[in-house]
Protein backbone atom coordinates (compact mmCIF):
# COMPACT_ATOMS: atom_id res chain seq x y z
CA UNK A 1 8.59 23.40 0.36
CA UNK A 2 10.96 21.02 -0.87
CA UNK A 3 11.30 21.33 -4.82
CA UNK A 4 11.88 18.14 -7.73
CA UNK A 5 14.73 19.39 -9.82
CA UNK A 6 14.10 16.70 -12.44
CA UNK A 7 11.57 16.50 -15.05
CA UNK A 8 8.02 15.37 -13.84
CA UNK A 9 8.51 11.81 -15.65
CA UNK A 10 8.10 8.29 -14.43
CA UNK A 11 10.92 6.44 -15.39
CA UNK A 12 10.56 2.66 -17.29
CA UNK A 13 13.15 1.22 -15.04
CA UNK A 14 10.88 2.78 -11.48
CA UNK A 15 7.62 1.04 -13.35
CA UNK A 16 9.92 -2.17 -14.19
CA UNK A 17 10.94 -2.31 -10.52
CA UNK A 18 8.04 -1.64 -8.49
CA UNK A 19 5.78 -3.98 -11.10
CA UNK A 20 7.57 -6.68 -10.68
CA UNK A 21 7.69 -6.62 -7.05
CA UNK A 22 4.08 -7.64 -7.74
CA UNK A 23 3.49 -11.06 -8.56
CA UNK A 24 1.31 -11.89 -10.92
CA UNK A 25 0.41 -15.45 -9.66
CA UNK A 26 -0.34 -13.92 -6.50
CA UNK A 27 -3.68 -14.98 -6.63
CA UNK A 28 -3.53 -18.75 -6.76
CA UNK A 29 -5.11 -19.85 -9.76
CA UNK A 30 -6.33 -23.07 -8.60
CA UNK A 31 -10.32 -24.32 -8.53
CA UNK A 32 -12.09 -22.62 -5.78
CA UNK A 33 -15.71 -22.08 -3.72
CA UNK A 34 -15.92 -18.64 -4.95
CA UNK A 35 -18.42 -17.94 -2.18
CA UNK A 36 -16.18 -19.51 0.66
CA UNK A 37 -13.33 -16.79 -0.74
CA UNK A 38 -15.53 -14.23 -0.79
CA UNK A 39 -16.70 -15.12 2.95
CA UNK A 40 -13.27 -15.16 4.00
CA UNK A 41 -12.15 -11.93 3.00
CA UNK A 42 -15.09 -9.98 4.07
CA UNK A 43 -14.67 -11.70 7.36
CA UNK A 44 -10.72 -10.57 6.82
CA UNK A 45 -12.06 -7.22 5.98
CA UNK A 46 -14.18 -6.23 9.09
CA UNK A 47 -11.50 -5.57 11.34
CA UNK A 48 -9.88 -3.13 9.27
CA UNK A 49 -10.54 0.34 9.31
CA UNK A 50 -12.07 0.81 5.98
CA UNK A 51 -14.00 -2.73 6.13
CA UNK A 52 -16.27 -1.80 2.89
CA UNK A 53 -13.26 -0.48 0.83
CA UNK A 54 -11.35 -3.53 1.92
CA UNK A 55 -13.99 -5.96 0.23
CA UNK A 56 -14.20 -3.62 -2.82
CA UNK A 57 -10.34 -4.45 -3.51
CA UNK A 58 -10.17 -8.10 -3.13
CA UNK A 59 -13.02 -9.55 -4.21
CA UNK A 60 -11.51 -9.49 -7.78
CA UNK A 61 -9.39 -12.18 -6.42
CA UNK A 62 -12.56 -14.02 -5.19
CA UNK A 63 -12.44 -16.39 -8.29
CA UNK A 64 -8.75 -17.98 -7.07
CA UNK A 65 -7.45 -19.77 -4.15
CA UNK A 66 -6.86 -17.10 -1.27
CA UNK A 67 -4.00 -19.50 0.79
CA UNK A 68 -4.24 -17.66 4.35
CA UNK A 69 -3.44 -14.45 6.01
CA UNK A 70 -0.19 -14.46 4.33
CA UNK A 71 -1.22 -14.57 0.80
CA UNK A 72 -4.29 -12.10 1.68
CA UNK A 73 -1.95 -9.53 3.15
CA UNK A 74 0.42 -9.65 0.29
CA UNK A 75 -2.67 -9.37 -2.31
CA UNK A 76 -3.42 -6.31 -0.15
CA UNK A 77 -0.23 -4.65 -0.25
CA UNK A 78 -0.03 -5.36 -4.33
CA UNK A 79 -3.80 -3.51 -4.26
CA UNK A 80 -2.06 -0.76 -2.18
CA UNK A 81 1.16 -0.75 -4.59
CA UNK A 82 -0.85 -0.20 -8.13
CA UNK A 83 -2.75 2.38 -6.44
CA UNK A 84 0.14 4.55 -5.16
CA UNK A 85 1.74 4.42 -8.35
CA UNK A 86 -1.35 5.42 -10.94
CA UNK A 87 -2.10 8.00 -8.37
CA UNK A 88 1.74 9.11 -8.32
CA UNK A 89 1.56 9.35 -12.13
CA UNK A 90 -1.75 11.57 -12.00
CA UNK A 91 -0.01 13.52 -10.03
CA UNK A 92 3.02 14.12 -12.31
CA UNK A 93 0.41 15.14 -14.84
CA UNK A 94 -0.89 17.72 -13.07
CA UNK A 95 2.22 19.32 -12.18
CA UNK A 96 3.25 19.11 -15.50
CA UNK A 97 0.72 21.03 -16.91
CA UNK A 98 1.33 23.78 -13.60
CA UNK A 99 4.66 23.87 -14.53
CA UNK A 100 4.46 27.57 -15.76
CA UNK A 101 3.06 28.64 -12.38
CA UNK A 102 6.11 27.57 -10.46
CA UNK A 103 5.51 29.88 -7.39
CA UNK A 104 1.77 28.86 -6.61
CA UNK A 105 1.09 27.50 -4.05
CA UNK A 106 -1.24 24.36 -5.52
CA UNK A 107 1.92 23.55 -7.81
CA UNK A 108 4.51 23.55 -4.70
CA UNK A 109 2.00 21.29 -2.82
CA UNK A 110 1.57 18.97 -5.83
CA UNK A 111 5.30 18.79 -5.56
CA UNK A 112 5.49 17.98 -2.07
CA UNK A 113 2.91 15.08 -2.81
CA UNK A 114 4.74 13.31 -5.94
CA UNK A 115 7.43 13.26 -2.92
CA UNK A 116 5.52 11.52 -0.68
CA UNK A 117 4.10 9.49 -2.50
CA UNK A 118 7.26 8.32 -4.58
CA UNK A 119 8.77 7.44 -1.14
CA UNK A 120 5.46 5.57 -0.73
CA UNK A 121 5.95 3.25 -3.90
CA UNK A 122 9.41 2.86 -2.56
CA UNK A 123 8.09 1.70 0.93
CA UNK A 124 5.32 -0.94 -0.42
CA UNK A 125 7.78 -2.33 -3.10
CA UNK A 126 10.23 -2.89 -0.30
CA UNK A 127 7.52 -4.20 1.92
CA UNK A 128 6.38 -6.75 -0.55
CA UNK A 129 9.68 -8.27 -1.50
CA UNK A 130 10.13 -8.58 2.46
CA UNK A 131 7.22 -10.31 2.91
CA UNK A 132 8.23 -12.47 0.23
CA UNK A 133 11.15 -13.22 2.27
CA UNK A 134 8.82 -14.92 4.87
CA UNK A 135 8.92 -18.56 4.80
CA UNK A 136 6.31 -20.41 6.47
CA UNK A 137 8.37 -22.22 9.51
CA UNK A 138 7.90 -23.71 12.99
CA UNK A 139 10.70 -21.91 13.86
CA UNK A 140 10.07 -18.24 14.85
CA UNK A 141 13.32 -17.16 15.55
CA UNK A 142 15.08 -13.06 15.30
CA UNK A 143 15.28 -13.49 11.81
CA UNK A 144 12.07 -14.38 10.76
CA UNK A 145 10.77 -11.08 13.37
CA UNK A 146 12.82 -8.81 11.91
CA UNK A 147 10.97 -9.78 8.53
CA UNK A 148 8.50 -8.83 10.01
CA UNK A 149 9.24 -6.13 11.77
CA UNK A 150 10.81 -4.90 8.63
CA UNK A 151 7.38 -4.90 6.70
CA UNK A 152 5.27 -3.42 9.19
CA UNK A 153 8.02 -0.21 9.12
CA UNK A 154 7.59 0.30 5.75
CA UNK A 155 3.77 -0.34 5.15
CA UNK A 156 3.37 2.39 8.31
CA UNK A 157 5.88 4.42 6.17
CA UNK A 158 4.40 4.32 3.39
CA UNK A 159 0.69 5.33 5.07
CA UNK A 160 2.12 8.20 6.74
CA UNK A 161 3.72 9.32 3.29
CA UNK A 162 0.26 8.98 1.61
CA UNK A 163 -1.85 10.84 4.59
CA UNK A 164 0.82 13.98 4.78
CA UNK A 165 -0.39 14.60 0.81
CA UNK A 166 -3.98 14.51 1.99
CA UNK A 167 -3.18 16.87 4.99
CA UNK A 168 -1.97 18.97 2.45
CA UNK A 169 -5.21 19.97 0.83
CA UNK A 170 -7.44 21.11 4.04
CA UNK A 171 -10.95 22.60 4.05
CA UNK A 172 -13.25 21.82 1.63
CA UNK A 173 -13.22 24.63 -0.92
CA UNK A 174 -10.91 22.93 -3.18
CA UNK A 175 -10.98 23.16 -7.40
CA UNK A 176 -11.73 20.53 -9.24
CA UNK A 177 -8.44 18.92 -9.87
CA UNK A 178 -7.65 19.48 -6.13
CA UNK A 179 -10.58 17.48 -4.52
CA UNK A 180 -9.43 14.66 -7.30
CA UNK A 181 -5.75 15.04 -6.02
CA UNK A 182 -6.86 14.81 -2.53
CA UNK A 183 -9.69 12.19 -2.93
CA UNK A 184 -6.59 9.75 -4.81
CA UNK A 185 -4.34 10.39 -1.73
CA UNK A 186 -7.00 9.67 0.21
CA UNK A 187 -7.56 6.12 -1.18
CA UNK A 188 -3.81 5.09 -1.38
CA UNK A 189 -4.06 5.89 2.80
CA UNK A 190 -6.81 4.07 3.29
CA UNK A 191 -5.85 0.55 1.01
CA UNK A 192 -2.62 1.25 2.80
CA UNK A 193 -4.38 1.11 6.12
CA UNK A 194 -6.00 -2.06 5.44
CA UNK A 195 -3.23 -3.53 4.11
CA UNK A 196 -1.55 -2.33 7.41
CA UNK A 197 -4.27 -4.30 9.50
CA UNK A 198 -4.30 -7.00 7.28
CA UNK A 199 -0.41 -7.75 7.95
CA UNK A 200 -0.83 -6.93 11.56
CA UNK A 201 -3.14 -9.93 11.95
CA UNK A 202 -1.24 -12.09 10.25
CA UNK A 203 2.00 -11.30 12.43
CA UNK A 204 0.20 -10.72 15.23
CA UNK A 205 -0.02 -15.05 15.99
CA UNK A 206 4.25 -14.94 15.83
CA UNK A 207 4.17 -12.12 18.34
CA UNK A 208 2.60 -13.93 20.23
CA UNK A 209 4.08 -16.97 20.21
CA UNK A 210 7.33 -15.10 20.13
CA UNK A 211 6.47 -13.30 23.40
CA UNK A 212 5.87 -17.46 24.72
CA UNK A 213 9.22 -19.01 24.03
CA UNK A 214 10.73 -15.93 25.86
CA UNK A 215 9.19 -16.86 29.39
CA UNK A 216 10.97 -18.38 32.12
């Protein structure tokens, strides 16, 4: 088990950074047919793997201007961000308080899953100001894949961060406070999944096209 050797404390400058990695004009706040928003991302929504979750999430931003797959992928990942992080700082609480029981075995898990899930509000933070980096062109050229390519690594790093704390707590006789730990794992790898789709469709058209201008 691998052990934290500094306090269990979330440092201003880690909030600071990952914070403002999320915009907060991400939703455009421009006049909008809040039913033709809301349409659109539960039509977005249906091909992910958690469709209902997926419409839960966004349709706060169903009162401003979604502006494409882009803009609805980012909004995603931002979702995905704020969860990782409140769930990361639940999760310092808890081992906090187990600090005096340094050899059980709940307490060395919780470790193991502030880990994880640090490196997975270090993935989505990286994976956001890469996708900012994307500039809508006509020109699809190595840089603008290995944007791209770049985002989905980290957004598929990030889920598989997220999912090893959930495999952490099998079986179903769990306390309390372990079923919560495990049920907020559980939700950062699922909005992380969607979020995962959600980019996947959006990249998937420059693949494509991509894959095109490479024939003979």
């Amino acid at each position: 088990m691998a052990h934290l050797n500094q306090p269990f404390t979330v440092t201003f400058l880690s909030i600071l950074l990952c914070l403002a990695a999320v915009d907060p004009s991400l939703a455009l706040h421009k006049p909008s047919n809040q039913n033709q928003t809301m349409t659109y991302i539960e039509s977005s929504c249906q091909g992910t793997r958690f469709p209902n979750l997926c419409i839960r999430c966004l349709a706060r931003f169903s009162n401003s201007t979604i502006d494409g797959p882009q803009h609805l992928a980012h909004l995603a990942l931002s979702v995905s961000l704020l969860r990782a992080l409140k769930t990361r700082a639940y999760l310092l609480k808890v081992a906090k308080e187990l600090e005096e029981f340094k050899n059980d075995r709940v307490y060395l898990t919780v470790q193991d899953c502030v880990i994880q899930l640090n490196d997975s509000v270090d993935q989505l933070c990286q994976a956001i100001k890469e996708l900012r980096r994307i500039k809508k062109s006509t020109i699809i050229d190595d840089n603008f894949l290995w944007h791209i390519s770049n985002v989905e690594t980290w957004v598929s790093t990030a889920l598989t961060d997220a999912s090893y704390c959930v495999q952490s707590f099998p079986g179903t006789n769990m306390s309390k406070r372990t079923a919560t730990i495990k049920f907020k794992a559980q939700n950062v790898a699922e909005v992380t999944s969607n979020a995962l789709n959600l980019f996947h469709r959006y990249a998937s058209s420059y693949h494509v096209a991509a894959r095109a201008t490479m024939k003979p």
